[in-house]
Protein backbone atom coordinates (compact mmCIF):
# COMPACT_ATOMS: atom_id res chain seq x y z
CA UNK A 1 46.45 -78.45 67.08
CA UNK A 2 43.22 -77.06 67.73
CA UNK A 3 40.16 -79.58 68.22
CA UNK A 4 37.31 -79.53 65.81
CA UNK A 5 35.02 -78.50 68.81
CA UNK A 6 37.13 -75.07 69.19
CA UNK A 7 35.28 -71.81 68.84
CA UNK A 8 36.22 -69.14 66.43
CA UNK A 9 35.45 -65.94 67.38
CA UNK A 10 33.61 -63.95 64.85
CA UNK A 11 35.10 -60.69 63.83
CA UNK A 12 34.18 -57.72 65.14
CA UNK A 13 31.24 -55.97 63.59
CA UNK A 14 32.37 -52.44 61.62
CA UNK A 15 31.82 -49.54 63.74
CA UNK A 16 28.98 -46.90 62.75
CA UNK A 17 29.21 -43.29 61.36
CA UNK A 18 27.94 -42.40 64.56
CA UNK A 19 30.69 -44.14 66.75
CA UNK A 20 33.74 -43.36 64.67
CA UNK A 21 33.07 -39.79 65.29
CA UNK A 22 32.28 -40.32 68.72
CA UNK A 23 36.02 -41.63 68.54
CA UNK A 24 36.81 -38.73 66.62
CA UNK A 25 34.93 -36.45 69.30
CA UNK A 26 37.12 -37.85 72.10
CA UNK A 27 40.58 -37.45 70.90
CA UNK A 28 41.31 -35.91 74.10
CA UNK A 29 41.31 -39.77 75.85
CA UNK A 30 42.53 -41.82 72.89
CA UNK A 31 44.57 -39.74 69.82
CA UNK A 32 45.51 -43.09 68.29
CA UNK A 33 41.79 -44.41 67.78
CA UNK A 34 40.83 -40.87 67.16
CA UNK A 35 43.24 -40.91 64.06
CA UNK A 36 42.24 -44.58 63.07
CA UNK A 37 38.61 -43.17 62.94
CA UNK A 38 39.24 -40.12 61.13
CA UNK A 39 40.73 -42.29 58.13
CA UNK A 40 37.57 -44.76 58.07
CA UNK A 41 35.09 -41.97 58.05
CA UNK A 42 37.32 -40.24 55.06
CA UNK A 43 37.55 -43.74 52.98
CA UNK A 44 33.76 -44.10 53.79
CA UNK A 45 32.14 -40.88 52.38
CA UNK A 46 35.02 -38.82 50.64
CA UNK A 47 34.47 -40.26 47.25
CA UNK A 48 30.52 -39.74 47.30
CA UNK A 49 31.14 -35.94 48.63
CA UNK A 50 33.52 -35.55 45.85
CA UNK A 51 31.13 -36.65 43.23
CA UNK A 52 28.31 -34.85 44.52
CA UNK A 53 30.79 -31.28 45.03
CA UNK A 54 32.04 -32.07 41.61
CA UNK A 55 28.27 -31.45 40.15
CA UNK A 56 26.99 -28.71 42.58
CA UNK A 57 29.83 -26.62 43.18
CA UNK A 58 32.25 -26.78 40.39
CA UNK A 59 31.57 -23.42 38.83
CA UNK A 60 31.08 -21.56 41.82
CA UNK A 61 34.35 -22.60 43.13
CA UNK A 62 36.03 -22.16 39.86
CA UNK A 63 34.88 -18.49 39.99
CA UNK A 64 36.40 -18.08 43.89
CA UNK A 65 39.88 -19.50 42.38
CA UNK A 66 39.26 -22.89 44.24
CA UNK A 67 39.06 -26.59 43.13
CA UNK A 68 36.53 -29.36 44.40
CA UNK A 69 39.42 -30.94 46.12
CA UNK A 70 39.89 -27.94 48.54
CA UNK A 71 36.14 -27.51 49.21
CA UNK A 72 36.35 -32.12 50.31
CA UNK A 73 39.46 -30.95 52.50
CA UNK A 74 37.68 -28.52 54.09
CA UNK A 75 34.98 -29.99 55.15
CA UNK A 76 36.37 -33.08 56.29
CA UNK A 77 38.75 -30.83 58.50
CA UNK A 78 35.72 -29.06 59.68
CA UNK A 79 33.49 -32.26 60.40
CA UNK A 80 36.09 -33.80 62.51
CA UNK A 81 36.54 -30.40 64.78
CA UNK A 82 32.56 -30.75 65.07
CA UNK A 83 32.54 -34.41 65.38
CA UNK A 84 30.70 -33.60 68.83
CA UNK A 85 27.72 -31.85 66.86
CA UNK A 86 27.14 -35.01 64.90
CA UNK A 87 23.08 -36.30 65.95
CA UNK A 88 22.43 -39.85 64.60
CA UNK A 89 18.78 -38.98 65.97
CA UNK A 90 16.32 -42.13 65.36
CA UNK A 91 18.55 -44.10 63.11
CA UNK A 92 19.68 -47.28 64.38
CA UNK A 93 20.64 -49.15 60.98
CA UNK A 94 24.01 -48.24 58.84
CA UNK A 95 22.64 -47.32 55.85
CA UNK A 96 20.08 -44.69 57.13
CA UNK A 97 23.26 -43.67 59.72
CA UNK A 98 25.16 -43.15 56.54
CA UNK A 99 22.91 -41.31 54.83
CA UNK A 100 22.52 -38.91 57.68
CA UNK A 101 26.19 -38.78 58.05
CA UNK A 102 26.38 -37.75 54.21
CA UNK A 103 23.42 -34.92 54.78
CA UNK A 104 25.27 -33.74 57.66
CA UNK A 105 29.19 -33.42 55.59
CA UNK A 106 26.63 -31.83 52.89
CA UNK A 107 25.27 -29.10 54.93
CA UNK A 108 28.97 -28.08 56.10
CA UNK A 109 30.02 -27.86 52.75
CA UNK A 110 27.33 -25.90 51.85
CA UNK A 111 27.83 -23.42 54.41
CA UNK A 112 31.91 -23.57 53.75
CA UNK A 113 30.70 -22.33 49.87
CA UNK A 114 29.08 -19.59 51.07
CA UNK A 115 31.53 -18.27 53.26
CA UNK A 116 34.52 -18.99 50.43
CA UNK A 117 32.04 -17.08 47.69
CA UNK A 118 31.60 -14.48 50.64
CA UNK A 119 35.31 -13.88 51.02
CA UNK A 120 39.21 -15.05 51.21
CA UNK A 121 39.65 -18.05 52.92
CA UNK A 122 42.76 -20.79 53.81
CA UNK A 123 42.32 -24.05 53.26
CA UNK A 124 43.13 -26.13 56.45
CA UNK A 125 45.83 -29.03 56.26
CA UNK A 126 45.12 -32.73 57.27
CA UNK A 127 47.74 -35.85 56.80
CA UNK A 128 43.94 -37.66 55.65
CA UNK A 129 42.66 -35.23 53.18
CA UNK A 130 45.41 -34.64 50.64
CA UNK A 131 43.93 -36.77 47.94
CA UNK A 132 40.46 -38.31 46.89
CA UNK A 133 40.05 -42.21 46.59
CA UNK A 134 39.16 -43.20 43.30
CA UNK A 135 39.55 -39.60 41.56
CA UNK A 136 37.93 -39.48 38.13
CA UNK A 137 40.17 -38.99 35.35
CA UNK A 138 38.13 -36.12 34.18
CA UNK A 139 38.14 -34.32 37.55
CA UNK A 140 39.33 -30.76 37.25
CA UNK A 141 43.54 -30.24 38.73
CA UNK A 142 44.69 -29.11 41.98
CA UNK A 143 44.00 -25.56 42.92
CA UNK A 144 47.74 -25.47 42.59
CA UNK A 145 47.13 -25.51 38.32
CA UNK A 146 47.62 -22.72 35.78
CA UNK A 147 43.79 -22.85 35.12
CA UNK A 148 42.68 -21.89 38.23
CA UNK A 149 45.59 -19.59 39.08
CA UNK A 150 44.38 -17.88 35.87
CA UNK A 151 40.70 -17.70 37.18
CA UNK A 152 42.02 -16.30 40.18
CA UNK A 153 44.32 -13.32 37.99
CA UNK A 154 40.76 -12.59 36.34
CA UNK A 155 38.69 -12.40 39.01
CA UNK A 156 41.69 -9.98 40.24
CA UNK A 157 40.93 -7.49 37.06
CA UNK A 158 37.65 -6.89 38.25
CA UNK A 159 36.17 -4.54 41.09
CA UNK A 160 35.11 -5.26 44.20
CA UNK A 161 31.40 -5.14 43.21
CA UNK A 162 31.88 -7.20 40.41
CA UNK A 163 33.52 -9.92 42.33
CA UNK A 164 30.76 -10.00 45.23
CA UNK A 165 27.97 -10.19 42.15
CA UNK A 166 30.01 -12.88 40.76
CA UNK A 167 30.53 -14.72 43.23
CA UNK A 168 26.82 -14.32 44.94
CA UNK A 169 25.59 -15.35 41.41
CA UNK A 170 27.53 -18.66 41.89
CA UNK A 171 25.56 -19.68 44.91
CA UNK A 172 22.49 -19.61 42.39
CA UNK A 173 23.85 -21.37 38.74
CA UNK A 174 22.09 -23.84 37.62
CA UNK A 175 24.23 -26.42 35.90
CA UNK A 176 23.12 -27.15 32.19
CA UNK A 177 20.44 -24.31 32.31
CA UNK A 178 20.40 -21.31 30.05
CA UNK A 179 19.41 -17.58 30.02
CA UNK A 180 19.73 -18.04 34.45
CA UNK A 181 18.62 -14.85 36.55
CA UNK A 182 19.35 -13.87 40.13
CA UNK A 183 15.87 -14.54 42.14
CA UNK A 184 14.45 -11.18 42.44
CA UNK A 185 14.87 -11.20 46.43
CA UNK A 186 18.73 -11.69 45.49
CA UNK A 187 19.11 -9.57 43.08
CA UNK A 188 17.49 -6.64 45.50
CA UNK A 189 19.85 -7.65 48.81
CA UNK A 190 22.80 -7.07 46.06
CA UNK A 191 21.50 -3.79 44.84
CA UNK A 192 20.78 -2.54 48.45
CA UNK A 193 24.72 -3.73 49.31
CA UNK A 194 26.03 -1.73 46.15
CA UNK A 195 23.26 1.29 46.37
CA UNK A 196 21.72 0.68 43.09
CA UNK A 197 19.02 -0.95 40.99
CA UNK A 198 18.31 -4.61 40.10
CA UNK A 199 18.39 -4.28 37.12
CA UNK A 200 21.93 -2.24 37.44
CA UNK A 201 22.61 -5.39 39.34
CA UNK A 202 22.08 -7.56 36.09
CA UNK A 203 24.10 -5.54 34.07
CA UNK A 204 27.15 -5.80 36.49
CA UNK A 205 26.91 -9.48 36.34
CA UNK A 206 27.20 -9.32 32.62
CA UNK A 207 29.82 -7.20 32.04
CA UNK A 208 31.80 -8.74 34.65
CA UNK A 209 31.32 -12.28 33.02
CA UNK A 210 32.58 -10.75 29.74
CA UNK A 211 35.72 -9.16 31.33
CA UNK A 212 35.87 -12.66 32.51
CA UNK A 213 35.46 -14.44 29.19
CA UNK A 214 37.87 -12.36 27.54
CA UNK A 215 40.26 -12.22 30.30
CA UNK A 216 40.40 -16.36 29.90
CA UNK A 217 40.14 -16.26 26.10
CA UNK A 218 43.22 -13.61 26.02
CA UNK A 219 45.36 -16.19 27.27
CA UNK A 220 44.45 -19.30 25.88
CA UNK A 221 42.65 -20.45 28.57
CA UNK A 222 39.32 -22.70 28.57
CA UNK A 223 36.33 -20.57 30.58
CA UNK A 224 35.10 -22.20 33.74
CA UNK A 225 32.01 -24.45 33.36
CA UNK A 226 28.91 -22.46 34.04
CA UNK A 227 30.79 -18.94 32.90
């Protein structure tokens, strides 16, 4: 029986953003807390990058034939590869260490949209990042749905120009705004690519959200948010 002089050991503070993926970084010497990491840096921040994805990136994925889902897995995947790249620079508290961890998974994801808008891409596999905690009812299906295998047969129909406008237009939608334009700078890169006019440039956006429309509305299916 213990005395009521013993000494209980308090428990171990939780570690930082910074030092689970300095775990993560050095898988090479310990795999096990490696893992262990990788799963409290997931439970940590997937939900929030979910949410903010889920806003931001919706219709531009939905146009690319992805879900929000694959864009979390992704990036995730990627963040853990880079874990070494991570720079908690002058933070020293956990909440401004989150919130620098968050920016950081933010800017990867942005620069994983613009290379899936940009072209084909394969989503990576993880035994961590098959589902997100505390998924919203309302969140759109698995890439694996009808919906977005339908998005992807309609985006099919069109050209190659068409798709690239599309999908460059994506980067730059607005949610809940009306009557959106390409900035002018955009719209000239695009008509430089394609060897013709802005304004041509306008027009092929469009017409290719039309084919789109009626490509969706010829089979029953509900247009993308932002189309």
């Amino acid at each position: 029986m213990l005395s009521s002089s013993a000494i209980v050991t308090p428990p171990a503070p939780p570690l930082s953003d910074a030092d689970l993926l300095a775990r993560v970084a050095g898988r090479d010497r310990d795999a096990l807390a490696a893992r262990r990491a990788e799963a409290e840096f997931y439970a940590r921040h997937a939900r929030y990058l979910y949410a903010v994805l889920l806003r931001r990136a919706k219709a531009p994925l939905a146009l690319e034939g992805s879900e929000v889902e694959d864009l979390v897995q992704e990036t995730f995947y990627r963040a853990f590869q880079r874990a070494h790249t991570f720079d908690r620079g002058q933070a020293l508290d956990g909440e401004e260490l989150s919130r620098r961890a968050r920016g950081w998974l933010g800017r990867i994801a942005q620069n994983l949209l613009a290379d899936w808008l940009s072209g084909r891409h394969e989503v990576a596999a993880s035994p961590f990042l098959e589902t997100v905690p505390g998924r919203d009812v309302d969140a759109p299906p698995s890439s694996r749905s009808p919906r977005v295998r339908l998005v992807q047969e309609a985006l099919d129909q069109l050209s190659e120009r068409e798709r690239d406008v599309l999908r460059v237009s994506a980067l730059y939608h607005r949610p809940g705004e009306e009557h959106q334009r390409l900035p002018n700078a955009v719209a000239a890169e695009l008509a430089a690519r394609w060897n013709t006019s802005s304004e041509n440039v306008r027009a092929i956006r469009s017409r290719a959200m039309k084919k789109l429309r009626d490509y969706l509305g010829a089979h029953d299916a509900v247009p993308a948010e932002g189309t």
